[in-house]
C-alpha atoms as a PDB file:
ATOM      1  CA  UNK A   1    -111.778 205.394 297.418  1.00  0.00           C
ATOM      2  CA  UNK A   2    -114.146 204.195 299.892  1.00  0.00           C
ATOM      3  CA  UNK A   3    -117.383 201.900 299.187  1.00  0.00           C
ATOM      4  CA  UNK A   4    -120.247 200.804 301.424  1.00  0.00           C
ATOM      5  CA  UNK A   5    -121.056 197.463 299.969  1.00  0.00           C
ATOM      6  CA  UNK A   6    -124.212 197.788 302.040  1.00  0.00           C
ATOM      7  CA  UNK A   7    -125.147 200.258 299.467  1.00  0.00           C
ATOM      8  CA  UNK A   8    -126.228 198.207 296.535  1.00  0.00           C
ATOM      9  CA  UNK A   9    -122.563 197.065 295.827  1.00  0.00           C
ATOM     10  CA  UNK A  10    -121.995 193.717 294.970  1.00  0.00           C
ATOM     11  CA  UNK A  11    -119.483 191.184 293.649  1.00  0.00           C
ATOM     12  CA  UNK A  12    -119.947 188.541 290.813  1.00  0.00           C
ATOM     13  CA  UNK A  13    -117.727 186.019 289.020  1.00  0.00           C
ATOM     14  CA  UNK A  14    -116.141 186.188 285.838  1.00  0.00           C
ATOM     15  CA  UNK A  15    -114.421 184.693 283.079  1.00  0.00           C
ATOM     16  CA  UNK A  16    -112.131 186.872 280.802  1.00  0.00           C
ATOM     17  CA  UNK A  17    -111.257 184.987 277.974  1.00  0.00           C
ATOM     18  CA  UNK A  18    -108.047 185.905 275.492  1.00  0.00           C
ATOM     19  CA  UNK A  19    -110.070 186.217 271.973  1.00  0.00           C
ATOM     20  CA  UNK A  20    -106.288 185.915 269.947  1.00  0.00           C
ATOM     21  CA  UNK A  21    -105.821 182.536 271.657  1.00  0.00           C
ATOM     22  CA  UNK A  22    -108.887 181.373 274.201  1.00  0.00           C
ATOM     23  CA  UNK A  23    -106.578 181.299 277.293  1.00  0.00           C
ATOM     24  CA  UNK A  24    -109.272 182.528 280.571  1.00  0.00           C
ATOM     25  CA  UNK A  25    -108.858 183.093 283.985  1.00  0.00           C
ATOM     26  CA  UNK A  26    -111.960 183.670 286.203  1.00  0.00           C
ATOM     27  CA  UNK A  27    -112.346 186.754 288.598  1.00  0.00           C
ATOM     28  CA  UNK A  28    -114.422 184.694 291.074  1.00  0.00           C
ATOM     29  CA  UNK A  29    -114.763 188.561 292.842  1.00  0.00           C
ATOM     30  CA  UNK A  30    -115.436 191.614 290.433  1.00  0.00           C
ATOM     31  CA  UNK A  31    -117.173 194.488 291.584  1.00  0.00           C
ATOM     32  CA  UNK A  32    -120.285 195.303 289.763  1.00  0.00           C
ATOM     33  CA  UNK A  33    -119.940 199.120 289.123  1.00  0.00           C
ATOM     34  CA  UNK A  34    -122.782 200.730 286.743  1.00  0.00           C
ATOM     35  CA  UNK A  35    -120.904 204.245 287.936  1.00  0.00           C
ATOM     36  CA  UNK A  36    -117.613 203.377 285.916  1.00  0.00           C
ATOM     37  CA  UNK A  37    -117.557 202.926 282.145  1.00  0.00           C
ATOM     38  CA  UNK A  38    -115.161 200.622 281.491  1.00  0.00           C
ATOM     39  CA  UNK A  39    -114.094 197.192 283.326  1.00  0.00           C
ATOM     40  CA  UNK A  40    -110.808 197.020 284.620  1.00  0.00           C
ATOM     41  CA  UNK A  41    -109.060 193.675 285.499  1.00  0.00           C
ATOM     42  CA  UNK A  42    -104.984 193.253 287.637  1.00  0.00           C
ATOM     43  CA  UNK A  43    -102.790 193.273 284.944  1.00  0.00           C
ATOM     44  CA  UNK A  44    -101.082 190.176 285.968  1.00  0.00           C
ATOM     45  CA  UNK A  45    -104.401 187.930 285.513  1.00  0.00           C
ATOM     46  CA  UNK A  46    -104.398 189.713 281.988  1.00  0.00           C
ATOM     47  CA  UNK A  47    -100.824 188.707 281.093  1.00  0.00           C
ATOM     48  CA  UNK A  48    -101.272 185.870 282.377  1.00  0.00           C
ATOM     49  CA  UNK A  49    -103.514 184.516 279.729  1.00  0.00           C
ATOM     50  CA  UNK A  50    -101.803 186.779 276.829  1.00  0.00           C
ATOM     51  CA  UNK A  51    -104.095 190.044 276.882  1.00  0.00           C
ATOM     52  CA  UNK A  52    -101.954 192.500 275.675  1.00  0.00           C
ATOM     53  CA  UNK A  53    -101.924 196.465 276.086  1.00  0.00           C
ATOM     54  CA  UNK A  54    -103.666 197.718 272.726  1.00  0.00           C
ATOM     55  CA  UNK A  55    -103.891 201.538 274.149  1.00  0.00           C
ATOM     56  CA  UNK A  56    -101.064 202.694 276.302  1.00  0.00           C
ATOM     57  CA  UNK A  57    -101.386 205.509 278.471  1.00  0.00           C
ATOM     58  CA  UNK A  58    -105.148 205.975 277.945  1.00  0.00           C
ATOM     59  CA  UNK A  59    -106.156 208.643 281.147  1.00  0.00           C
ATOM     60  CA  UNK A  60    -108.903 207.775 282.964  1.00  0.00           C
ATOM     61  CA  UNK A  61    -110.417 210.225 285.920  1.00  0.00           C
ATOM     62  CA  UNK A  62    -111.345 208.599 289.371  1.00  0.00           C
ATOM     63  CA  UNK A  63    -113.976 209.849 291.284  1.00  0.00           C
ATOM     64  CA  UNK A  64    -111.885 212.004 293.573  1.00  0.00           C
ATOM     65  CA  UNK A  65    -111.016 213.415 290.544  1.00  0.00           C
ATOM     66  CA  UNK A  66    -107.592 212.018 290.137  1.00  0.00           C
ATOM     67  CA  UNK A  67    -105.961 211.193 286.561  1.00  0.00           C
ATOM     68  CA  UNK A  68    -104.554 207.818 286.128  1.00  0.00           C
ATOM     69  CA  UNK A  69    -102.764 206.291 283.022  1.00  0.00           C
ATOM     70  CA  UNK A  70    -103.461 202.945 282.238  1.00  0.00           C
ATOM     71  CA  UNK A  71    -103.265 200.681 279.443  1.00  0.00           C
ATOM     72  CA  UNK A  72    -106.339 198.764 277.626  1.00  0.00           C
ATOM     73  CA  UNK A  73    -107.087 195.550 275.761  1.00  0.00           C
ATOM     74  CA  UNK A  74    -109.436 193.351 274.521  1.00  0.00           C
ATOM     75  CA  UNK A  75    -111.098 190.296 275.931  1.00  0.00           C
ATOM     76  CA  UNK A  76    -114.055 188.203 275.672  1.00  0.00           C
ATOM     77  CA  UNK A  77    -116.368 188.789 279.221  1.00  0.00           C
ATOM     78  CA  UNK A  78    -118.426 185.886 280.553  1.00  0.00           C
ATOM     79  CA  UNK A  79    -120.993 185.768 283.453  1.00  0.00           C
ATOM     80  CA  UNK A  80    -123.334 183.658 283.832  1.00  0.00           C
ATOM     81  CA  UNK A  81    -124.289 182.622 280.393  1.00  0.00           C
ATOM     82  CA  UNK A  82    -124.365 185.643 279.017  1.00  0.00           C
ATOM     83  CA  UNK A  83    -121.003 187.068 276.717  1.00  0.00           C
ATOM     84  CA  UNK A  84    -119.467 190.016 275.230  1.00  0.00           C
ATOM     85  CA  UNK A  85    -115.928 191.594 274.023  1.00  0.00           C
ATOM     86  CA  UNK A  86    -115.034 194.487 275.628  1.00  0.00           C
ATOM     87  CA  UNK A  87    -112.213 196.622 276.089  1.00  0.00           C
ATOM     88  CA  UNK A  88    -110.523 195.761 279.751  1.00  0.00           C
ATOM     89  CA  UNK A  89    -108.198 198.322 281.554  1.00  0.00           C
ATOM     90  CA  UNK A  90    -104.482 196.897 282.915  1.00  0.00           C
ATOM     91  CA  UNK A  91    -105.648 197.424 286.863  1.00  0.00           C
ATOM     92  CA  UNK A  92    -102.880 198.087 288.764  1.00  0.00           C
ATOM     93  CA  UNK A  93    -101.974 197.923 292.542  1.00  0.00           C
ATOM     94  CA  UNK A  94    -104.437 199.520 294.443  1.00  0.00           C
ATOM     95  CA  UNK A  95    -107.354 199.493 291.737  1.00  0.00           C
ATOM     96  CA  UNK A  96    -110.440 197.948 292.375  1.00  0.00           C
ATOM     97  CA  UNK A  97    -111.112 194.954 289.983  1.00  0.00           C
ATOM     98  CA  UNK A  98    -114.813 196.500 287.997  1.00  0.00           C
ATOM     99  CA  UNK A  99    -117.017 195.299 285.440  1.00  0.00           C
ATOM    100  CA  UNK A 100    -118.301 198.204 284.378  1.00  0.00           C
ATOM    101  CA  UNK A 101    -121.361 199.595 282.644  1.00  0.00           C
ATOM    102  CA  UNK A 102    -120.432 199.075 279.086  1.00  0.00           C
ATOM    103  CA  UNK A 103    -119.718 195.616 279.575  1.00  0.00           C
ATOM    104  CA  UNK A 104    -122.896 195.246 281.571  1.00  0.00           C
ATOM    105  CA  UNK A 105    -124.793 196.812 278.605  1.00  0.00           C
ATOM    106  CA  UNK A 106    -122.790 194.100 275.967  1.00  0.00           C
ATOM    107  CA  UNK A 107    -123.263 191.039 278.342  1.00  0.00           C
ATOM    108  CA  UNK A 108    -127.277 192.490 278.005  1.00  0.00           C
ATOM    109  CA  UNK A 109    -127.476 192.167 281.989  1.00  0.00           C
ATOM    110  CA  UNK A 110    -128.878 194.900 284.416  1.00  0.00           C
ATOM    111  CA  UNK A 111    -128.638 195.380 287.831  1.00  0.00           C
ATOM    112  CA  UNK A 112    -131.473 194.438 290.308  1.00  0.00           C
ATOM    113  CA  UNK A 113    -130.614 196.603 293.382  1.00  0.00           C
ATOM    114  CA  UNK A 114    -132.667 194.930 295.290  1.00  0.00           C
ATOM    115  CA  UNK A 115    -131.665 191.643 295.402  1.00  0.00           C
ATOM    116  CA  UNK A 116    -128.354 192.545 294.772  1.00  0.00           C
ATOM    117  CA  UNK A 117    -127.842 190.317 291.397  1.00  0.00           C
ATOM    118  CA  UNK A 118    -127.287 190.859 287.439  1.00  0.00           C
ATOM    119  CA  UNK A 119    -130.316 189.887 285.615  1.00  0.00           C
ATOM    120  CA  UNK A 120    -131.255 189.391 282.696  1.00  0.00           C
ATOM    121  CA  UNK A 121    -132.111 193.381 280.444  1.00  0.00           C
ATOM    122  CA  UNK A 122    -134.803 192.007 278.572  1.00  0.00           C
ATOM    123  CA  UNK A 123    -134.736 192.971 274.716  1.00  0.00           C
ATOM    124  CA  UNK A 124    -132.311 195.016 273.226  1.00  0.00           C
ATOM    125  CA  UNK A 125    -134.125 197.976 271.555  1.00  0.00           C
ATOM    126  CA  UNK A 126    -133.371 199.090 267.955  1.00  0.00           C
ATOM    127  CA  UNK A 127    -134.078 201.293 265.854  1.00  0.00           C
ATOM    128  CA  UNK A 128    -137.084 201.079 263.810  1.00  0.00           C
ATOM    129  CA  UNK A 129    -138.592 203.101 260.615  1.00  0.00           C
ATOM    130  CA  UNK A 130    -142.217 202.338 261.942  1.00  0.00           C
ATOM    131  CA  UNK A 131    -143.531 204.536 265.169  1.00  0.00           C
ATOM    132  CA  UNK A 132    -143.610 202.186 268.000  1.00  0.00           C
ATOM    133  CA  UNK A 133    -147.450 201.812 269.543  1.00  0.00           C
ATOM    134  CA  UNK A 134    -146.940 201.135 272.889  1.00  0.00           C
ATOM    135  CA  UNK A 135    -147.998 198.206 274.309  1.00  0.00           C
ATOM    136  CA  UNK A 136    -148.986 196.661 270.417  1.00  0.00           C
ATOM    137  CA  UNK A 137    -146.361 194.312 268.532  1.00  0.00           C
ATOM    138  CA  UNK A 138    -145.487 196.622 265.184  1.00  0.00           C
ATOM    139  CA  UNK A 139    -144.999 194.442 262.235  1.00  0.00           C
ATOM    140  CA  UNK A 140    -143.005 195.966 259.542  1.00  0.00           C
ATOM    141  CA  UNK A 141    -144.360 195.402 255.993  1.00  0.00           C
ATOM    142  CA  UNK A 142    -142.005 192.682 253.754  1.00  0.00           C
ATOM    143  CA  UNK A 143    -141.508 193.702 250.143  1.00  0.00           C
ATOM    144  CA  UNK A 144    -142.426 190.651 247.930  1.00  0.00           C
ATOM    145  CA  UNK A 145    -139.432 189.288 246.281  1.00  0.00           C
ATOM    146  CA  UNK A 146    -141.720 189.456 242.836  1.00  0.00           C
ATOM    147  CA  UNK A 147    -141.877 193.345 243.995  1.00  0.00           C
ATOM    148  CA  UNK A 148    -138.321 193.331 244.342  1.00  0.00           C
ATOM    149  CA  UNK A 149    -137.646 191.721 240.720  1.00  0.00           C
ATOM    150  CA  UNK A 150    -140.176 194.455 239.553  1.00  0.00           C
ATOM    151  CA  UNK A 151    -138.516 197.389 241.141  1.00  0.00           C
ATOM    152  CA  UNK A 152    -135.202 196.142 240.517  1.00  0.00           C
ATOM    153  CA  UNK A 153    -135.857 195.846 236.578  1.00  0.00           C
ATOM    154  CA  UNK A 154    -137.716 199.496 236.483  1.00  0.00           C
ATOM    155  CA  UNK A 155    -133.935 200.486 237.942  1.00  0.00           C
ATOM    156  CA  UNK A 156    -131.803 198.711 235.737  1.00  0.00           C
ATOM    157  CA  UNK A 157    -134.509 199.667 232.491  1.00  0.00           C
ATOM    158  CA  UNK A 158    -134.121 203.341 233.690  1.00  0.00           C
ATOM    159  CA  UNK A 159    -130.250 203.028 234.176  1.00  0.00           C
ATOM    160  CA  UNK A 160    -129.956 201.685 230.508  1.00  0.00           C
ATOM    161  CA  UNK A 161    -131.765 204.651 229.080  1.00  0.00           C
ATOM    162  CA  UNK A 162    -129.992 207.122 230.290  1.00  0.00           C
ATOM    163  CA  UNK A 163    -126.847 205.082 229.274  1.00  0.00           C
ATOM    164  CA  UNK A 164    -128.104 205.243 225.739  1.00  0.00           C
ATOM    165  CA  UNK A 165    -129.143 208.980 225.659  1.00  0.00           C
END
């Protein structure tokens, strides 16, 4: 596969940490690739700090459409300051080294094209039971814990009833 890194390509460092047993080794050169799901790391660094295979013989389709078989495991992924676990894909030789866009999505970083760098993604959006009003703060009404004593007692009154009928 062929890349022009004066595409928007880039490289940063880092750390993959063993969660069973916090052995790391850093990747001071890791592609940044939001086009690839999953991050995929040589094998040797991975044994080397005790990763092992969780999933073997997961397939995987490159983007000349090959299938590949590799295995997967776990680690904890640090750049910058920022940290997630994520699963990590046994590279072999010949595979690129990629953090891919699930990690990027875990380590909350996004990619500024422009200056070619991982910044920061800003807050992470949930879900909400109030409409959002753009551009407004939404508070979401607390219950009162005396409200919650109330309601809690109607409950348990109402429970008992139909207990004794």
């Amino acid at each position: 596969m062929h890349y022009d890194f004066d595409m928007g390509l880039f490289h940063v460092g880092c750390k993959i940490i063993n969660p069973a047993n916090s052995k790391s080794a850093v990747v001071a050169k890791i592609l940044v690739d939001t086009g690839a799901e999953s991050t995929r790391i040589n094998s040797s660094i991975l044994d080397k700090i005790g990763i092992e295979p969780r999933k073997k013989d997961l397939q995987f389709q490159m983007a000349k459409g090959e299938i590949i078989a590799r295995s997967v495991g776990y680690a904890v992924l640090q750049v910058n300051k920022s940290e997630t676990v994520d699963e990590v894909v046994f590279a072999q030789k010949g595979d690129l080294q990629l953090l891919g866009a699930r990690a990027l999505e875990g380590l909350n970083l996004k990619v500024d094209s422009r200056t070619k760098r991982l910044v920061a993604a800003g807050p992470i959006v949930v879900a909400t039971a109030v409409p959002p009003r753009f551009g407004q703060l939404v508070r979401v009404p607390v219950i009162e814990k005396k409200q919650q004593r109330l309601t809690q007692k109607k409950k348990s009154g109402r429970a008992a009833a139909k207990r004794a009928k």
